[in-house]
Protein backbone atom coordinates (compact mmCIF):
# COMPACT_ATOMS: atom_id res chain seq x y z
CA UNK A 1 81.16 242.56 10.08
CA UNK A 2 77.95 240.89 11.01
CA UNK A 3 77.96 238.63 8.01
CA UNK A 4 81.98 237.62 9.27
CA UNK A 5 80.52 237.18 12.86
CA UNK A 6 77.57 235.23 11.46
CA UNK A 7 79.65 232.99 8.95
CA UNK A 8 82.73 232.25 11.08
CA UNK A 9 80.69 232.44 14.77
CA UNK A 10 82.74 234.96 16.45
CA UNK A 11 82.19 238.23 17.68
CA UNK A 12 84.33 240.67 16.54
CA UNK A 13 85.13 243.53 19.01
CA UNK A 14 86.80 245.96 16.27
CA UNK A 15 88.29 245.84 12.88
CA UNK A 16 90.24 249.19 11.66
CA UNK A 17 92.23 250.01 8.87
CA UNK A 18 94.95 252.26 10.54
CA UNK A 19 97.71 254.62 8.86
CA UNK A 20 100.95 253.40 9.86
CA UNK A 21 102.38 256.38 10.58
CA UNK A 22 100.38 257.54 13.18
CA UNK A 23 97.44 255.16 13.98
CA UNK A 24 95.17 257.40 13.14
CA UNK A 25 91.72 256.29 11.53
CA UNK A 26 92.58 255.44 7.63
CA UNK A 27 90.25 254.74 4.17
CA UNK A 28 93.42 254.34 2.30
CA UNK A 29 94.85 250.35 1.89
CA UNK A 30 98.07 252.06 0.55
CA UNK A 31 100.44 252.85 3.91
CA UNK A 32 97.89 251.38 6.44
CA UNK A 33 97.47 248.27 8.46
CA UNK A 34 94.51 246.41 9.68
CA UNK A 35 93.84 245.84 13.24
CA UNK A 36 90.94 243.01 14.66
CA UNK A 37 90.12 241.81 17.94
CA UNK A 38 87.66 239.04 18.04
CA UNK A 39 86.16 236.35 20.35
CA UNK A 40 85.74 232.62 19.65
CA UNK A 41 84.05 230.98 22.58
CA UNK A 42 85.66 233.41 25.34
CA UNK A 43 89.01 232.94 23.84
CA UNK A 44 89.84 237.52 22.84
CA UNK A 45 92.36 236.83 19.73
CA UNK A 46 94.15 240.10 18.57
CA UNK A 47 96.15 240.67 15.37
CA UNK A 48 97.38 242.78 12.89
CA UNK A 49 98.41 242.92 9.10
C-alpha cells in the first residue's frame, strides 16, 4: 500500500479483499470483493469491485 500511496499521492485508509457472502476477512480472489477507501487532497473516495 505504501508504494500505491507513494506512486499515486493518496492515502489510503483501507483496502480488503472481502468474501461476499458474509464480509468476513478473505485470502481467496474466487467469491470475494475488494473494498478501498482513500484520500486525494481531503476528498475520502470509497469503492468496491
Amino acid at each position: 500500500m505504501k508504494y500505491f500511496e507513494k506512486l499515486l499521492k493518496i492515502k489510503i485508509e483501507y483496502l480488503e479483499l472481502r468474501s461476499i457472502k458474509n464480509l468476513k476477512i478473505s485470502n481467496n480472489v474466487k467469491d470475494s470483493r475488494l473494498f478501498v477507501a482513500y484520500y486525494i487532497d481531503k476528498v475520502r473516495l470509497i469503492d468496491n469491485f
